[in-house]
N, C-alpha and C. Protein backbone atom coordinates (compact mmCIF):
# COMPACT_ATOMS: atom_id res chain seq x y z
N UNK A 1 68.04 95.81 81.93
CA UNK A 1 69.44 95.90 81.57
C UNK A 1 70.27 95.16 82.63
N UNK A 2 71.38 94.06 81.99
CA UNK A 2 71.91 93.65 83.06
C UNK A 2 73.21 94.73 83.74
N UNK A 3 73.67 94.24 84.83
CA UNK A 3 74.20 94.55 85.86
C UNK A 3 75.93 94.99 84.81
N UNK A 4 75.88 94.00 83.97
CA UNK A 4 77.66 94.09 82.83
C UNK A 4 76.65 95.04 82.12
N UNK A 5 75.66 94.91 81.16
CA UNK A 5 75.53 96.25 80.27
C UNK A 5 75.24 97.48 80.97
N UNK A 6 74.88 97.57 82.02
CA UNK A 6 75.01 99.05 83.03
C UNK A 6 76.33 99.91 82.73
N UNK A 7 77.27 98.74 83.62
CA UNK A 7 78.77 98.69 83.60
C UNK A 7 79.19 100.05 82.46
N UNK A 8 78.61 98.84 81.07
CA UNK A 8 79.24 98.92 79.91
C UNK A 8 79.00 100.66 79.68
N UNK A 9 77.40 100.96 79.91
CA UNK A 9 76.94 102.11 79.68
C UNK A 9 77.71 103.31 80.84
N UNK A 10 78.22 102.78 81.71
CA UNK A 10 78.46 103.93 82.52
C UNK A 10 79.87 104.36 82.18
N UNK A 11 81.30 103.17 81.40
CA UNK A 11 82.27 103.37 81.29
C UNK A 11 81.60 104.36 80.06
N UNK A 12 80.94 104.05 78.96
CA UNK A 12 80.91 105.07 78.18
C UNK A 12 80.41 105.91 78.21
N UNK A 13 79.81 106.49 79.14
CA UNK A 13 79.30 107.75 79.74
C UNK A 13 80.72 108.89 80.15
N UNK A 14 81.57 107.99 80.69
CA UNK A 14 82.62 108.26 81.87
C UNK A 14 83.62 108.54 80.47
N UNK A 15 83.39 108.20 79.22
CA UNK A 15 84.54 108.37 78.46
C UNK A 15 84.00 110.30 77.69
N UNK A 16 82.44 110.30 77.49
CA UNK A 16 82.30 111.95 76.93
C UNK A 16 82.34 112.51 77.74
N UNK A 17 82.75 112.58 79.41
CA UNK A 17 82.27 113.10 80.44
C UNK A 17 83.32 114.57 80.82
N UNK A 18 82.43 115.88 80.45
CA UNK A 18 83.11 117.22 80.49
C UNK A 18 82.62 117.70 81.97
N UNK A 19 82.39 116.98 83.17
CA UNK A 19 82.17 117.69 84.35
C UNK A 19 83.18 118.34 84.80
N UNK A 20 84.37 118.17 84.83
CA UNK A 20 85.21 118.90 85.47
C UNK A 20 86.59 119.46 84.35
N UNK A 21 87.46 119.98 84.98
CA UNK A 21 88.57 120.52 83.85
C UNK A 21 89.46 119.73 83.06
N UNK A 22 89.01 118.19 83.79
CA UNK A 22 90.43 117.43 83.60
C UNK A 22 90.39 116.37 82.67
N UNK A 23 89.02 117.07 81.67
CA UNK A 23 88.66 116.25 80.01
C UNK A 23 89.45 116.96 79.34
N UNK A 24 89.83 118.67 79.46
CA UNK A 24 90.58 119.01 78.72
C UNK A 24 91.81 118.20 78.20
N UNK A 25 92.64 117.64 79.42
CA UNK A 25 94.38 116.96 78.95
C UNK A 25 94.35 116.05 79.13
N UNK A 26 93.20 114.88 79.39
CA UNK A 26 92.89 113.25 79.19
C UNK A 26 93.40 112.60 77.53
N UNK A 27 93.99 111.76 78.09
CA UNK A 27 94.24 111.48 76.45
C UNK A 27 93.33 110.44 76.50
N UNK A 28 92.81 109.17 77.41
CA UNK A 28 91.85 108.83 77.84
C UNK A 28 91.40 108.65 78.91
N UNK A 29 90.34 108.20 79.34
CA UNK A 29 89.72 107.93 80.43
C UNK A 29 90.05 106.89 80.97
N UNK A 30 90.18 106.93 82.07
CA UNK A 30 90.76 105.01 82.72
C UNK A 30 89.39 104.69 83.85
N UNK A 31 88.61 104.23 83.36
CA UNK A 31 87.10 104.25 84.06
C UNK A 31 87.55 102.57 84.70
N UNK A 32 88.40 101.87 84.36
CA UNK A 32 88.20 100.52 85.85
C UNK A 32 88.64 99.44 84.69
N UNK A 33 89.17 98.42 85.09
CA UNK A 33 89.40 97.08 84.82
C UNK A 33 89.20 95.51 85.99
N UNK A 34 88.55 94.86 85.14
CA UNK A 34 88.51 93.46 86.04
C UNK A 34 87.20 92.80 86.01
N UNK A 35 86.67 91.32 86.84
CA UNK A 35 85.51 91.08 86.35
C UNK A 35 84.57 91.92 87.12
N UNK A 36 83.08 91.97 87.03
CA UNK A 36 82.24 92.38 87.22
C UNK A 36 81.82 91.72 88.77
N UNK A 37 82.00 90.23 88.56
CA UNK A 37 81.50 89.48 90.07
C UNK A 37 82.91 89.70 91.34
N UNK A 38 83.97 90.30 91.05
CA UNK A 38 84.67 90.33 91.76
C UNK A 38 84.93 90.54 93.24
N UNK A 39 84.77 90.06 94.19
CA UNK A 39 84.72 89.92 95.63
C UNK A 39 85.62 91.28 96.31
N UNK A 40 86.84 91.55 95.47
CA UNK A 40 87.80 92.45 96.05
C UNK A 40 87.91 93.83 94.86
N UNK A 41 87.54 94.80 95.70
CA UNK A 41 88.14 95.81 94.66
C UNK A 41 89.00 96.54 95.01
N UNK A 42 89.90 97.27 94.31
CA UNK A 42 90.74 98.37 94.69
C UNK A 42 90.67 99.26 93.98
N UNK A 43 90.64 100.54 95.30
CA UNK A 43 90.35 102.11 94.23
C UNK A 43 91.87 102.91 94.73
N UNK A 44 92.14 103.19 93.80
CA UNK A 44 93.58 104.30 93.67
C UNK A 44 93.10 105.85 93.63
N UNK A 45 94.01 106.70 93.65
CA UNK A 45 93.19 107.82 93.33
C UNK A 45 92.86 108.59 91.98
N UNK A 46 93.97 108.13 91.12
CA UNK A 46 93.85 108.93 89.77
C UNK A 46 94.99 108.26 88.72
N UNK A 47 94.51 108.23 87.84
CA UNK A 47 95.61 107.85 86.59
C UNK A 47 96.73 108.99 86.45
N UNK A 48 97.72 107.83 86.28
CA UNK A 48 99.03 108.84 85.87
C UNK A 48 99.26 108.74 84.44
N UNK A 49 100.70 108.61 84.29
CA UNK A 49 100.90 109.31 82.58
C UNK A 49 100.56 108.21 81.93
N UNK A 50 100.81 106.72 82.21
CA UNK A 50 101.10 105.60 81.45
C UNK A 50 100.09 104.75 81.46
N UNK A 51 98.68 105.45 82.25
CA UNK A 51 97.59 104.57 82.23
C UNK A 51 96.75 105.66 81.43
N UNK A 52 97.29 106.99 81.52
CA UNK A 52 96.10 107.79 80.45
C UNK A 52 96.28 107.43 79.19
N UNK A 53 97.71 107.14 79.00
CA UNK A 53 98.36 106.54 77.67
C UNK A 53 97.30 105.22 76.80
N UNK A 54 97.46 104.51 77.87
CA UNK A 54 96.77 103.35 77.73
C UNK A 54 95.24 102.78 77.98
N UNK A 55 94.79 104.10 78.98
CA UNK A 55 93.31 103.92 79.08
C UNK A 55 92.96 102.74 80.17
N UNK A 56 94.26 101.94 81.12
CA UNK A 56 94.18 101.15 81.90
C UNK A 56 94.52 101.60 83.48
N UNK A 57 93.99 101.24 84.63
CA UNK A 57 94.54 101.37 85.90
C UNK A 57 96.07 100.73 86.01
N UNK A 58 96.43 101.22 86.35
CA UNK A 58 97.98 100.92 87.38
C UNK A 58 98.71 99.82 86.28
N UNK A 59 98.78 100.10 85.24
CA UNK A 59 100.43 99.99 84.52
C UNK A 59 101.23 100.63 84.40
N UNK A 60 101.97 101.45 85.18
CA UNK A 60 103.04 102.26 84.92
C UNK A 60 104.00 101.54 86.04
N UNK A 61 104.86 102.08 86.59
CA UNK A 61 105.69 101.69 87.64
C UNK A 61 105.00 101.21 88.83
N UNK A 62 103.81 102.17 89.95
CA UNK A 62 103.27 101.69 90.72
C UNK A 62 102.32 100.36 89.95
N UNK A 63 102.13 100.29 89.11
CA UNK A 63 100.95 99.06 88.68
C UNK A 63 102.02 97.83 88.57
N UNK A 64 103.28 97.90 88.45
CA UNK A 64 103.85 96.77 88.26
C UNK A 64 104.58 96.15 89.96
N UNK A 65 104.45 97.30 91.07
CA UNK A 65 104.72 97.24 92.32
C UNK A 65 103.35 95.92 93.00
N UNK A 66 102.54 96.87 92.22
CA UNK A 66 100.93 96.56 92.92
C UNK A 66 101.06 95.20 92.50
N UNK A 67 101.31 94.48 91.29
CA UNK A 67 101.15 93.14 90.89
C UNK A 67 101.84 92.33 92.08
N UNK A 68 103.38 93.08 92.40
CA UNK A 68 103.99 92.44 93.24
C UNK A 68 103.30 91.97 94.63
N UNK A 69 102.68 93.50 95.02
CA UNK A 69 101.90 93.32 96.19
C UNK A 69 100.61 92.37 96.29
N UNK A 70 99.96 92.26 94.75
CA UNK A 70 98.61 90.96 94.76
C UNK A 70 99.36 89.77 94.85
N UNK A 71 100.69 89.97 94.72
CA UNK A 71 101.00 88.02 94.65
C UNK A 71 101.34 87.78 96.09
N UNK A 72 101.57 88.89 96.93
CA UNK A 72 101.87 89.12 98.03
C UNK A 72 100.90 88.34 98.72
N UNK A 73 99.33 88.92 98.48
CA UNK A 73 98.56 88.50 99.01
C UNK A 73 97.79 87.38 98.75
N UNK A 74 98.04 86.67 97.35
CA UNK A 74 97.75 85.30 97.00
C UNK A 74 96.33 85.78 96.35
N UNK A 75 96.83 86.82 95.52
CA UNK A 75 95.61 87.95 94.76
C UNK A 75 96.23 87.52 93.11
N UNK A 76 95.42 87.13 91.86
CA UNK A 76 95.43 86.90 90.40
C UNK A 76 94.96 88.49 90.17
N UNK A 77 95.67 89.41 89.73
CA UNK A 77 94.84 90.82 89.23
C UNK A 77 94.08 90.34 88.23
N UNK A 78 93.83 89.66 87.45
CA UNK A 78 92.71 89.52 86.78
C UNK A 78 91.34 89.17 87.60
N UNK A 79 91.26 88.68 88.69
CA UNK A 79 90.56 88.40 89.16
C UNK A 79 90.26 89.71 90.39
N UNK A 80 90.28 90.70 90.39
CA UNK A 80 90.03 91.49 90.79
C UNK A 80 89.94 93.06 90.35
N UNK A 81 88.58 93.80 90.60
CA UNK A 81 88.14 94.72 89.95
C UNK A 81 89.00 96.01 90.62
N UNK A 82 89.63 96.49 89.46
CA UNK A 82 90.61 97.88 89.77
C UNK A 82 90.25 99.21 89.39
N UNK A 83 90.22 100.40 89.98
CA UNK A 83 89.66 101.41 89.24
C UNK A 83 89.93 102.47 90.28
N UNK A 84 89.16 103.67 89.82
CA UNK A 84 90.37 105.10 90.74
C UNK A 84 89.36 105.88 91.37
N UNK A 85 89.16 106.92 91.96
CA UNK A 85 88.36 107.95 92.39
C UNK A 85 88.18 109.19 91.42
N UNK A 86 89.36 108.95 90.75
CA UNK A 86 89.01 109.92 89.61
C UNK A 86 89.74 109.37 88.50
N UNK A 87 88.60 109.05 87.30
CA UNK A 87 89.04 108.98 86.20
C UNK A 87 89.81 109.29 84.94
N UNK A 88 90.07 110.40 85.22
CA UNK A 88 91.34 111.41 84.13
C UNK A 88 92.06 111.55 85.20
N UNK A 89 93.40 111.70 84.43
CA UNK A 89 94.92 112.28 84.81
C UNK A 89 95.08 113.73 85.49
N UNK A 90 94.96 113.62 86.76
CA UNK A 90 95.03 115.38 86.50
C UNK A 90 96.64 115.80 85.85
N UNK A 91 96.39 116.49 85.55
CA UNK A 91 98.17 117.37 85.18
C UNK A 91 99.38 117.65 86.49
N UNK A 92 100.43 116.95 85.54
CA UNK A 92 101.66 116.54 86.92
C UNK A 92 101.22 115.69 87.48
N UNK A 93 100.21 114.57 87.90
CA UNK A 93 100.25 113.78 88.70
C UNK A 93 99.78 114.27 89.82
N UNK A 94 99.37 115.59 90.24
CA UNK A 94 98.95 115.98 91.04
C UNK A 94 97.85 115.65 91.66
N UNK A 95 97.60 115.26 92.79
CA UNK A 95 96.53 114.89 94.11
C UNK A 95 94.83 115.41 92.98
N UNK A 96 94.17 114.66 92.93
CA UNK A 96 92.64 115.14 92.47
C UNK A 96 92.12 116.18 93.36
N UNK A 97 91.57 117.24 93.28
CA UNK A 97 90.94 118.55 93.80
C UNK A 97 89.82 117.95 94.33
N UNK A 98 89.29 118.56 95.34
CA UNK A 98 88.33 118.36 95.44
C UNK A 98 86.44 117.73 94.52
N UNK A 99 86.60 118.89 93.91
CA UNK A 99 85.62 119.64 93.16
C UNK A 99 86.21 118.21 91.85
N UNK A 100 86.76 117.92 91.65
CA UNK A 100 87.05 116.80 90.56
C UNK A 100 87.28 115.50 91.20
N UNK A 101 87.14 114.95 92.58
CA UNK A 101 86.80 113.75 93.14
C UNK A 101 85.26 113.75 92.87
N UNK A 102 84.44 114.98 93.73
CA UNK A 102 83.41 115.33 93.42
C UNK A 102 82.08 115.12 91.98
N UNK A 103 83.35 115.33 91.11
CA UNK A 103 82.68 115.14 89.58
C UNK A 103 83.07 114.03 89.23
N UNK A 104 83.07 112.94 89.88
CA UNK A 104 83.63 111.72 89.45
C UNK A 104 83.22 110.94 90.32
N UNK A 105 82.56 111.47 91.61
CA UNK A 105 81.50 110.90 92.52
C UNK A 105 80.56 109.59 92.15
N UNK A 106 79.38 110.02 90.94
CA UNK A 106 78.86 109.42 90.71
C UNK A 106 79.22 107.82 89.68
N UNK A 107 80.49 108.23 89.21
CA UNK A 107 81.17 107.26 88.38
C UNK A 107 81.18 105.91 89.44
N UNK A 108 82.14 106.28 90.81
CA UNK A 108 82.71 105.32 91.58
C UNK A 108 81.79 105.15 92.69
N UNK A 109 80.64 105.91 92.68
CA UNK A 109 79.48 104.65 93.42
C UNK A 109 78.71 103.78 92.30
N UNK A 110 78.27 104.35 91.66
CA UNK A 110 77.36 103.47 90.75
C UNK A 110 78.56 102.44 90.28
N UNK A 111 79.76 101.84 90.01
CA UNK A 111 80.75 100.63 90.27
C UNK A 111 80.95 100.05 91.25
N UNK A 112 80.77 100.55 92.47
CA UNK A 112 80.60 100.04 93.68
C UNK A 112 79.55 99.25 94.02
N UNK A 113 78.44 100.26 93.28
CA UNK A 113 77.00 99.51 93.37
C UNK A 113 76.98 98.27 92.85
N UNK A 114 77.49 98.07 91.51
CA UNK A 114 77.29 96.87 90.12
C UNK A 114 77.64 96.31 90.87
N UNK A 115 79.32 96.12 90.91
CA UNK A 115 80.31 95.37 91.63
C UNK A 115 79.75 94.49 92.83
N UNK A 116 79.25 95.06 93.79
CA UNK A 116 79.29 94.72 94.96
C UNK A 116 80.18 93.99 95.55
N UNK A 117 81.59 94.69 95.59
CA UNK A 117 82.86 93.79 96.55
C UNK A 117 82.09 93.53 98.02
N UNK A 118 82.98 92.73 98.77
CA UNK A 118 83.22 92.28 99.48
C UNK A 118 84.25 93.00 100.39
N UNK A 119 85.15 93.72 100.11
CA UNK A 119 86.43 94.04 100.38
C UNK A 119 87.19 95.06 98.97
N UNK A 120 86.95 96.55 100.04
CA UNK A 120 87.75 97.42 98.77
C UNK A 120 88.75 97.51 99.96
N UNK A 121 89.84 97.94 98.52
CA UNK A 121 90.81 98.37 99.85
C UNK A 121 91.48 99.62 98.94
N UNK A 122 91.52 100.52 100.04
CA UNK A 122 91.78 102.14 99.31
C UNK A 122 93.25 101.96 99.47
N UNK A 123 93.70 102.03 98.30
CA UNK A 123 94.92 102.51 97.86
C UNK A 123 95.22 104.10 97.85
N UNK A 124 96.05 104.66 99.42
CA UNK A 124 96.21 105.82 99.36
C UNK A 124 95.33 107.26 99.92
N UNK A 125 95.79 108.56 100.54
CA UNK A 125 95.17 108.77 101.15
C UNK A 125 94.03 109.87 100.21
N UNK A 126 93.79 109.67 99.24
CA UNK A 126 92.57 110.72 98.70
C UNK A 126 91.63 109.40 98.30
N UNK A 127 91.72 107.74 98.17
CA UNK A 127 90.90 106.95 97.91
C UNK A 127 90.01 106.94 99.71
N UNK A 128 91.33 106.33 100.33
CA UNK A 128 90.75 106.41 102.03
C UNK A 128 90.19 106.93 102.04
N UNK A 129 90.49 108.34 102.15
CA UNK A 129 89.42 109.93 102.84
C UNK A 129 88.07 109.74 101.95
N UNK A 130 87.72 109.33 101.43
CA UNK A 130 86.57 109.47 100.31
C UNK A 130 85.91 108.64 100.74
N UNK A 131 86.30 107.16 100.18
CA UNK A 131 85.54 106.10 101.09
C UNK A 131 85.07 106.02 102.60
N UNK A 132 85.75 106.12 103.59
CA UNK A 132 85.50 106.35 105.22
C UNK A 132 85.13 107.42 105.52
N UNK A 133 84.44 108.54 104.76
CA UNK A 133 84.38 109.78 104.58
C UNK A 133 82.64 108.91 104.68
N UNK A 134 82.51 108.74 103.23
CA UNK A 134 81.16 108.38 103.00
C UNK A 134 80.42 107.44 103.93
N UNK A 135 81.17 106.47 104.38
CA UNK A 135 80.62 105.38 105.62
C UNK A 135 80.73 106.10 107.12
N UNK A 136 80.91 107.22 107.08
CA UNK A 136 80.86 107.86 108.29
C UNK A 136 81.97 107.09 109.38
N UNK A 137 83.20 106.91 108.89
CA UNK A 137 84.09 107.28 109.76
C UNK A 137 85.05 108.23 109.81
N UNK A 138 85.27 108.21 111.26
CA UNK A 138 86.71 109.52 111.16
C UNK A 138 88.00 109.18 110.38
N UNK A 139 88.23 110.37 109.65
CA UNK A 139 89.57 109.92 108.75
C UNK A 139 90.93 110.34 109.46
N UNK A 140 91.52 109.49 109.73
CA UNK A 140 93.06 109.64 110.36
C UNK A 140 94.10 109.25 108.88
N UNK A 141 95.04 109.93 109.74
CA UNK A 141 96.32 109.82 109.02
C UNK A 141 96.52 108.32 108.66
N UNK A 142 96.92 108.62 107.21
CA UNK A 142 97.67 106.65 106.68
C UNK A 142 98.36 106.15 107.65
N UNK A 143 99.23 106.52 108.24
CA UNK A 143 100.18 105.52 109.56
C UNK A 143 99.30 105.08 110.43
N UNK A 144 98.06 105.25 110.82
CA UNK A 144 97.34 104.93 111.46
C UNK A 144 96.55 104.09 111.69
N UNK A 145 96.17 104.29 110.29
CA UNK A 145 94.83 103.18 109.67
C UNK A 145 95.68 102.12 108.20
N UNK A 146 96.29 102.53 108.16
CA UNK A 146 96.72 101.44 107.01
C UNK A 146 97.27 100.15 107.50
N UNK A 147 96.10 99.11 106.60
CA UNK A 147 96.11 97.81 107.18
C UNK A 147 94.89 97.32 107.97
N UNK A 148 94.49 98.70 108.69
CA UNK A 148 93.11 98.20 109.27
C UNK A 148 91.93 98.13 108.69
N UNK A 149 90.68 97.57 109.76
CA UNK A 149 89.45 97.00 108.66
C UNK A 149 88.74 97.58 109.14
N UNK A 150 87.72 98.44 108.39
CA UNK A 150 86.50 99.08 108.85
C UNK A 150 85.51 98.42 108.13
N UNK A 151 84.43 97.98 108.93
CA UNK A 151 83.18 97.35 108.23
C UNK A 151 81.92 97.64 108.52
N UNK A 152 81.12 98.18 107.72
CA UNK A 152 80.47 98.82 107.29
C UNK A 152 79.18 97.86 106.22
N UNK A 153 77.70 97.37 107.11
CA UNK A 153 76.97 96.71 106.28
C UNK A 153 77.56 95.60 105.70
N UNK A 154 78.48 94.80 106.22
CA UNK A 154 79.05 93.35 105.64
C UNK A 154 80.10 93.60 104.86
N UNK A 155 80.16 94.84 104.38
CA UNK A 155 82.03 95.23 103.40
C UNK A 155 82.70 95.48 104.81
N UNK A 156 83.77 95.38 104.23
CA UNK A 156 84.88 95.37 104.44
C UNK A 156 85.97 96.46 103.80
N UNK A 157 86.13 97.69 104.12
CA UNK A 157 87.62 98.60 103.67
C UNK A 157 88.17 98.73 104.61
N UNK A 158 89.22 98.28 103.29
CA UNK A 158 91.05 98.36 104.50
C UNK A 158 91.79 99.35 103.34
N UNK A 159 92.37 100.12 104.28
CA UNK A 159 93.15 101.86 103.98
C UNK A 159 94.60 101.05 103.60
N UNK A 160 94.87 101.09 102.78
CA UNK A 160 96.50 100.65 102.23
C UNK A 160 97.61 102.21 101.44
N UNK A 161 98.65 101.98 101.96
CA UNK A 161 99.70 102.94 101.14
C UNK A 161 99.07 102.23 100.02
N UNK A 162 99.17 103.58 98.90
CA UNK A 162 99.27 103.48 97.14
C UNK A 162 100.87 103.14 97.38
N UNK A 163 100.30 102.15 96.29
CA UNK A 163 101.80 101.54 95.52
C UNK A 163 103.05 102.51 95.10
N UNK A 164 103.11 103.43 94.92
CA UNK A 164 103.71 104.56 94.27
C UNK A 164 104.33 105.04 95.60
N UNK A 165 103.96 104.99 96.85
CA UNK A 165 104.32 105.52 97.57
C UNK A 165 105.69 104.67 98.05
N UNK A 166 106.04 103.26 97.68
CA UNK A 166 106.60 102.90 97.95
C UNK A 166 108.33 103.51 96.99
N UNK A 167 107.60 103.82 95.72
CA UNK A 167 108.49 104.66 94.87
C UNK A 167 109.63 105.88 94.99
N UNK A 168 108.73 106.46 95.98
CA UNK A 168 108.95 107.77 96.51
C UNK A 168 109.89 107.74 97.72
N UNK A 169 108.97 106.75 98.62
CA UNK A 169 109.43 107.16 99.75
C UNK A 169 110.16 105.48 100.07
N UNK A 170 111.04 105.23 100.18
CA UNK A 170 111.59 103.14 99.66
C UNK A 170 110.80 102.65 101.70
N UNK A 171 111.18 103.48 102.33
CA UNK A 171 111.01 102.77 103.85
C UNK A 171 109.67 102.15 103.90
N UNK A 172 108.58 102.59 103.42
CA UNK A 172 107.87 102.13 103.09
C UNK A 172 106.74 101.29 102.46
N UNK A 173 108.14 100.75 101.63
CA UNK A 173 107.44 99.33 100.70
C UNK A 173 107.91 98.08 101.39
N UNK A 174 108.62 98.18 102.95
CA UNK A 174 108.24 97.12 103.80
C UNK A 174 106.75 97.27 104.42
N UNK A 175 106.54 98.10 104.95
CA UNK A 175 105.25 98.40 105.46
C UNK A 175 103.97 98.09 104.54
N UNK A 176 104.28 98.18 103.21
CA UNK A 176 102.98 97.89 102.28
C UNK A 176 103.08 96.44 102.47
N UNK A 177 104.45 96.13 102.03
CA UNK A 177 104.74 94.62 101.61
C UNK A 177 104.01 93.41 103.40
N UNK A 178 104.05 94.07 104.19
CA UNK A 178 103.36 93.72 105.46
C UNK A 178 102.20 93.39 105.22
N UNK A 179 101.35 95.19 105.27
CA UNK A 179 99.99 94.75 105.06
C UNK A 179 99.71 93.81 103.95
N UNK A 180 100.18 94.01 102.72
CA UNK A 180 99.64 92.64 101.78
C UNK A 180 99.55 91.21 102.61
N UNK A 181 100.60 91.33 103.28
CA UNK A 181 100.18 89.80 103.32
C UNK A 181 99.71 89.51 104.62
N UNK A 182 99.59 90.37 105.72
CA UNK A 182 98.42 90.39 106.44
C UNK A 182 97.15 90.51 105.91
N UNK A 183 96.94 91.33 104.22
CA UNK A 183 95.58 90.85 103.75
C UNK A 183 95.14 89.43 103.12
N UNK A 184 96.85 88.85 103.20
CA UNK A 184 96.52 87.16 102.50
C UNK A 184 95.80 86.18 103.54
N UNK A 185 96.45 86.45 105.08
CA UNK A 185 95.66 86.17 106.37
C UNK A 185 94.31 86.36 106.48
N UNK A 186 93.99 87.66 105.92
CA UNK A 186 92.27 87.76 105.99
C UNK A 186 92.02 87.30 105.27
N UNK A 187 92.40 87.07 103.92
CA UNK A 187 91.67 86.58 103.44
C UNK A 187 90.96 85.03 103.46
N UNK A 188 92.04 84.50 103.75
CA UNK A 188 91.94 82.99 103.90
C UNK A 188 91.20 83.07 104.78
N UNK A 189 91.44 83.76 105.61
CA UNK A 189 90.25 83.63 107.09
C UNK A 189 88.93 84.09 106.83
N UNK A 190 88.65 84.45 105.71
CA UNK A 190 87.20 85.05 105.36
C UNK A 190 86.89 83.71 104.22
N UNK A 191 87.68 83.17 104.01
CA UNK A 191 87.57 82.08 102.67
C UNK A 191 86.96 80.97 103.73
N UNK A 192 87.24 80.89 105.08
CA UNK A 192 86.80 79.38 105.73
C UNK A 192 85.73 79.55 106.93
């Protein structure tokens, strides 16, 4: 089986998937968008109202921030693989539980696996804590680490504010708008 029909089989796995509570109020599943060979991925933490709607990552308000922020970085979102730590909406928008990052574990390694980026970069602090969690580093506060690069076996994750946060809180969509394009610097510098 290739590496895309895996893919294919695991999004539809991820669409009957009753592990945790939060199949009950899914209207769908938002299991990832983008190509398969993609060098860069980004994981968010959870679908909100307008991507359960739609069954897509980050079209709602933060997804149209985030576009801003890929052009920032001299990033085509089509050309890069997008997807969350947890696949259903929890209710209110509320932070993913433990126990439902947990049940959604196996979704976002085995995409990690296919994928094989080059460079994820965690959007936000329940994608961070998960990822640098698993590579065995210490997890600090977002002001800390956002923007920086931890590498780990030839990847590369860099801890970024979620887009949304810039929504919430405005002082802070200079600070995103920074790191983006300090990630346009790496990148080019990883391109030569």
């Amino acid at each position: 089986m290739s590496e895309k029909e895996r893919l294919l089989k695991l999004a539809e796995e991820a669409k009957n998937c009753v592990r945790c509570r939060l199949y009950k109020t899914r209207k769908n599943v938002v299991f990832g968008d983008g190509p398969l060979d993609s060098p860069i991925m980004l994981i968010g933490e959870a679908p909100g109202y307008w991507e359960d709607l739609k069954g897509k990552p980050f079209v709602g308000a933060a997804g149209k921030f985030l576009d801003k922020l890929l052009a920032l970085a001299g990033l085509d979102r089509g050309k890069v693989y997008i997807t969350n730590v947890v696949k259903c909406r929890p209710p209110g928008n509320r932070e993913p539980k433990p126990d439902e990052v947990e049940a959604c574990r196996p979704y976002l390694e085995e995409q990690i696996n296919l994928i094989k980026p080059k460079i994820i970069c965690t959007l936000g602090n329940v994608a961070s804590t998960y990822l640098l969690q698993k590579f065995g580093f210490r997890v600090q506060p977002m002001g800390r680490i956002h923007g920086k690069v931890f590498e780990v076996n030839q990847l590369k994750i860099i801890p970024l504010y979620h887009p949304a946060t810039a929504l919430y809180k405005p002082p802070i969509k200079t600070v995103l708008e920074e790191d983006w394009m300090l990630l346009k610097a790496r990148l080019e510098h990883l391109a030569t």
